[in-house]
Protein backbone atom coordinates (compact mmCIF):
# COMPACT_ATOMS: atom_id res chain seq x y z
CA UNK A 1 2.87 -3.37 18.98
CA UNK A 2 0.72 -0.59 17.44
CA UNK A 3 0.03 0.29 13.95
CA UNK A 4 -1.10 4.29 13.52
CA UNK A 5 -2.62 4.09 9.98
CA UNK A 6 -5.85 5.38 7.85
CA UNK A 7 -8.36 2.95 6.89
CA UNK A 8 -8.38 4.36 2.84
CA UNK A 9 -4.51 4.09 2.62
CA UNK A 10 -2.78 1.72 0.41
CA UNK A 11 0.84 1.66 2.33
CA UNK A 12 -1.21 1.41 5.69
CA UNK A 13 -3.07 -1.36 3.65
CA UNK A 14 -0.12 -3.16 3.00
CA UNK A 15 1.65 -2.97 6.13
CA UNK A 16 -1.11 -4.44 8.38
CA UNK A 17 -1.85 -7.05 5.91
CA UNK A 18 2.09 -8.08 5.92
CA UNK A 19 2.25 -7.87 9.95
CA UNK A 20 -1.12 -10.32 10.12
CA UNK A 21 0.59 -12.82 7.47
CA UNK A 22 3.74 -12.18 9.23
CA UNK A 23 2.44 -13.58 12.38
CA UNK A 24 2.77 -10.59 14.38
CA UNK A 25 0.01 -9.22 16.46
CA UNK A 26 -0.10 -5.46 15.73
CA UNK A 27 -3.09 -3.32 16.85
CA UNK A 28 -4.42 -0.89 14.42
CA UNK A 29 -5.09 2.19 16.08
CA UNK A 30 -7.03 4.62 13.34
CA UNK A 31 -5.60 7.73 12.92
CA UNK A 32 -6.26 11.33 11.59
CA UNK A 33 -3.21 12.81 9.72
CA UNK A 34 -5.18 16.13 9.42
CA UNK A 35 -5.51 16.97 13.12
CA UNK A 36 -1.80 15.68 14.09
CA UNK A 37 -2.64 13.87 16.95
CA UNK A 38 0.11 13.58 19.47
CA UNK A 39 0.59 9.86 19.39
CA UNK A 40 1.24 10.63 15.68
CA UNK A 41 3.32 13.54 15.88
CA UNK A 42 5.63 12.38 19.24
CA UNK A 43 6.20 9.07 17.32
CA UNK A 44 7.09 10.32 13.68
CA UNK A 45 7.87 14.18 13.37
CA UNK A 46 6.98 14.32 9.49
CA UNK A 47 2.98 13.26 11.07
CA UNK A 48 2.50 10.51 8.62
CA UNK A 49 0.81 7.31 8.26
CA UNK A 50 1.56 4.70 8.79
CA UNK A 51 3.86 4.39 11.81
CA UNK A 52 4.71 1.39 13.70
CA UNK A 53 5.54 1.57 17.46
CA UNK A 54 7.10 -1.43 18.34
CA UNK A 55 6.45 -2.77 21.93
CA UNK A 56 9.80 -1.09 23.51
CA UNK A 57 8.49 2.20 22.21
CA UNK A 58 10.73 2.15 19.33
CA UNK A 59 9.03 3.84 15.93
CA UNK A 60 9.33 2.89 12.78
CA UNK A 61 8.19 4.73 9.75
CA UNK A 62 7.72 4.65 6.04
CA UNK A 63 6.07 2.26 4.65
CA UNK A 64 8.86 -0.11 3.34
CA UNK A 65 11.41 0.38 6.50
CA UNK A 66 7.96 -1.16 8.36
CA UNK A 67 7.99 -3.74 5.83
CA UNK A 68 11.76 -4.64 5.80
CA UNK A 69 10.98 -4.57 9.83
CA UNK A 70 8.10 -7.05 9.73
CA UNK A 71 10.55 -9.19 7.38
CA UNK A 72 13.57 -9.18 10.02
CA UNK A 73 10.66 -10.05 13.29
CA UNK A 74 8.39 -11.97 11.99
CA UNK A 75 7.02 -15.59 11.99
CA UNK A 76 7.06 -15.94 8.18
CA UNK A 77 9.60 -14.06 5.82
CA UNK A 78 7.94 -11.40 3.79
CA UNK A 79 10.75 -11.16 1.28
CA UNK A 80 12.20 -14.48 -0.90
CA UNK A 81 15.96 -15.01 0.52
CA UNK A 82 17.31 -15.76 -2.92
CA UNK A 83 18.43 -12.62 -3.82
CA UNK A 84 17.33 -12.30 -7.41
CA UNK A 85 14.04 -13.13 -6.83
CA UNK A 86 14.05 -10.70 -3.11
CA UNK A 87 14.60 -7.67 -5.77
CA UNK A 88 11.97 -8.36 -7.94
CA UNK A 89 9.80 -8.43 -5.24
CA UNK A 90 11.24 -5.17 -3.66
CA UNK A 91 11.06 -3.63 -7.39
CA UNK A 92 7.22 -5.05 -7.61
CA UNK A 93 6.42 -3.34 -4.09
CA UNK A 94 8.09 -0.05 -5.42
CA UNK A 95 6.15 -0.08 -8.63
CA UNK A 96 2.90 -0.42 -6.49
CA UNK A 97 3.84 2.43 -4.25
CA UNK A 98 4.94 4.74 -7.13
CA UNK A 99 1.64 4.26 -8.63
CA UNK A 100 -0.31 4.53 -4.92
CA UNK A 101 2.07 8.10 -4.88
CA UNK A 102 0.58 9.26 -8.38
CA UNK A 103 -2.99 8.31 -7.32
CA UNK A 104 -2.48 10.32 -3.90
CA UNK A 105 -0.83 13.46 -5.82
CA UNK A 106 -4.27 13.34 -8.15
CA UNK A 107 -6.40 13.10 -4.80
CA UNK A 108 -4.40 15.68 -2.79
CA UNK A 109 -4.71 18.10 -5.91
CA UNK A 110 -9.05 17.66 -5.95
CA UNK A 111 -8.69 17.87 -1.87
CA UNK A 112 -6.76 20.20 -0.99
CA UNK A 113 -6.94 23.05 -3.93
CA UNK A 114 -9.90 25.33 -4.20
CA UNK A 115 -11.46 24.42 -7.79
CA UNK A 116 -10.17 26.82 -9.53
CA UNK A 117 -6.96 26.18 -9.20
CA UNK A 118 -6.90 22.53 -9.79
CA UNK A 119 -4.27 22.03 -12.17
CA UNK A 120 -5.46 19.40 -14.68
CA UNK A 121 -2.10 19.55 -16.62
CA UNK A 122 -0.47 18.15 -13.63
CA UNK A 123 -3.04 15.35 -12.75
CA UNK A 124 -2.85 14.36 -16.56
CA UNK A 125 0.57 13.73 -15.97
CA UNK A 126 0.60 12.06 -13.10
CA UNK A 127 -2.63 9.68 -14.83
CA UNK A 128 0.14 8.96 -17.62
CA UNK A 129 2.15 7.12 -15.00
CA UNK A 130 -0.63 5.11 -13.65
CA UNK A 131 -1.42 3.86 -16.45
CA UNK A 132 2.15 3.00 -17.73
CA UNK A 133 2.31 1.35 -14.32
CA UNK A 134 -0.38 -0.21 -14.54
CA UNK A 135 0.13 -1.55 -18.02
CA UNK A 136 3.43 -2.73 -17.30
CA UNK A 137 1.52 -4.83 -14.32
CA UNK A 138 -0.73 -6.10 -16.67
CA UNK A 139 1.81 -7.36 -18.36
CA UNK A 140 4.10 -8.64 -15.93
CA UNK A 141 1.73 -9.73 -13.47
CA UNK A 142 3.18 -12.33 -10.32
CA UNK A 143 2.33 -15.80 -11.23
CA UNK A 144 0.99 -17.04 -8.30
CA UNK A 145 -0.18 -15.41 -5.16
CA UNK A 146 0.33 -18.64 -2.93
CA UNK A 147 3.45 -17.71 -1.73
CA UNK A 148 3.19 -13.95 -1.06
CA UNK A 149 6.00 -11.46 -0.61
CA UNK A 150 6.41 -7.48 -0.32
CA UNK A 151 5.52 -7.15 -3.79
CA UNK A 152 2.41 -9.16 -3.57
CA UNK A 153 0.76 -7.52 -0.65
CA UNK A 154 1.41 -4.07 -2.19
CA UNK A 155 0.11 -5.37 -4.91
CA UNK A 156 -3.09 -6.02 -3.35
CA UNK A 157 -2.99 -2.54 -1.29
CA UNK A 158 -3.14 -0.73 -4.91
CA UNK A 159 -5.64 -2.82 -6.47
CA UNK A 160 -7.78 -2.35 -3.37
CA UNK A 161 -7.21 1.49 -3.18
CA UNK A 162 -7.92 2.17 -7.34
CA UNK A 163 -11.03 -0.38 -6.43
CA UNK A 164 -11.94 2.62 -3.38
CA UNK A 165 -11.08 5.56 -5.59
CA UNK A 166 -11.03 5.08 -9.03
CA UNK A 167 -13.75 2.17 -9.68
CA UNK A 168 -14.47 2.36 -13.45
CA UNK A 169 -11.30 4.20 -14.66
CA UNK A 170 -8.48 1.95 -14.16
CA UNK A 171 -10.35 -1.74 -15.16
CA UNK A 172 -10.38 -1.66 -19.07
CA UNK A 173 -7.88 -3.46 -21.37
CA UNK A 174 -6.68 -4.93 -17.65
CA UNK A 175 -8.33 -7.94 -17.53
CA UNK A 176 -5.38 -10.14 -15.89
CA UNK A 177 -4.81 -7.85 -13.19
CA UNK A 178 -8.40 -7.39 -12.32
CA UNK A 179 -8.77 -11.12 -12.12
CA UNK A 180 -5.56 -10.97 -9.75
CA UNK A 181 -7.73 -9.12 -7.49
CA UNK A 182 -10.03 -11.13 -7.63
CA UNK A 183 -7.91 -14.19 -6.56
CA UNK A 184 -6.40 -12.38 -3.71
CA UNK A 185 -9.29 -11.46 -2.34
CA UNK A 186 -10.70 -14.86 -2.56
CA UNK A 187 -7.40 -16.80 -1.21
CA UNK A 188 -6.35 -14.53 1.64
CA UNK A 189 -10.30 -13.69 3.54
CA UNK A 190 -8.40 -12.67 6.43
CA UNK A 191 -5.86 -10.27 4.52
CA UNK A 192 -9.04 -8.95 1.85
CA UNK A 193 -10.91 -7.50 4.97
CA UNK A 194 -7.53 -4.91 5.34
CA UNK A 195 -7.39 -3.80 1.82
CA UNK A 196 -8.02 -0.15 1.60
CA UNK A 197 -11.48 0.71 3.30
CA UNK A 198 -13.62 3.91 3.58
């Protein structure tokens, strides 16, 4: 089983780290969105990261259908069965990724636009929403991360990427979920060394 992903991205983040604590032995194969390689491209015709190929040659992509995937074939169960407690962890994951998908549209619009015609209205806006996010995780933080789900893992895929991006500008007035960090990265060694990376 492969796993095409991008060592700075939170979903890819989070899907590796749930395959390794789900017991399944995925290779990570870096990959360059930008240059469309055709492993990328013959495996998931909208070219994005990350993709799963399974060992058939099936492909499976977007983050959370490779999560849900992971849940269904994996040693451990990445997802609580009871199902009140399975949707707050699926609504906890989609928080995290809704805030990862305001951080990217701020990073796409420094990358990608010539300076001039960065739109600062737009990033402003999209700031707003991290920080409600964030605030409402500060509040509302998991209680424990010794028995991790979905939520948890993307959890720790956003901390790590605003730790890779946006050291200094997220931390304030957020002490719990700073320390949360902290704790993951301290309990799960073997799951810390996926977080997002340069």
């Amino acid at each position: 089983m492969k796993i095409l992903y991008s060592p700075p991205s939170p979903y890819s983040a989070k899907v590796r780290m749930a395959a390794k604590f789900a017991g399944i032995d995925a290779e990570g194969v870096p990959t360059d969105t930008i240059a469309a390689p055709a492993n990328l491209i013959d495996n998931n015709p909208l070219g994005k990261i990350p993709t799963l190929i399974t060992d058939e040659g099936q492909a499976v992509y977007d983050s959370r259908a490779i999560m849900q995937f992971l849940d269904r074939t994996g040693a451990k169960r990445l997802y609580p069965r009871n199902a009140a407690k399975r949707t707050e962890a699926e609504v906890l994951e989609a928080l995290c990724d809704g805030i990862c998908d305001c951080l990217l549209a701020i990073m796409y619009e420094h990358r990608f636009r010539p300076e001039e015609k960065v739109h600062q209205g737009w990033i402003d806006k999209q700031w707003t929403k991290v920080e409600r996010g964030l605030d409402h995780l500060e509040a509302n933080l998991p209680r424990s991360t010794k028995a991790l789900n979905g939520g948890h893992l993307a959890l720790a895929a956003l901390t790590g990427y605003l730790a890779l991006r946006f050291p200094g500008k997220w931390e304030r007035g957020r002490p719990k979920l700073k320390r949360w960090s902290a704790k993951f990265a301290a309990s799960f060694p073997d799951l810390e060394t996926l977080r997002p990376r340069q």
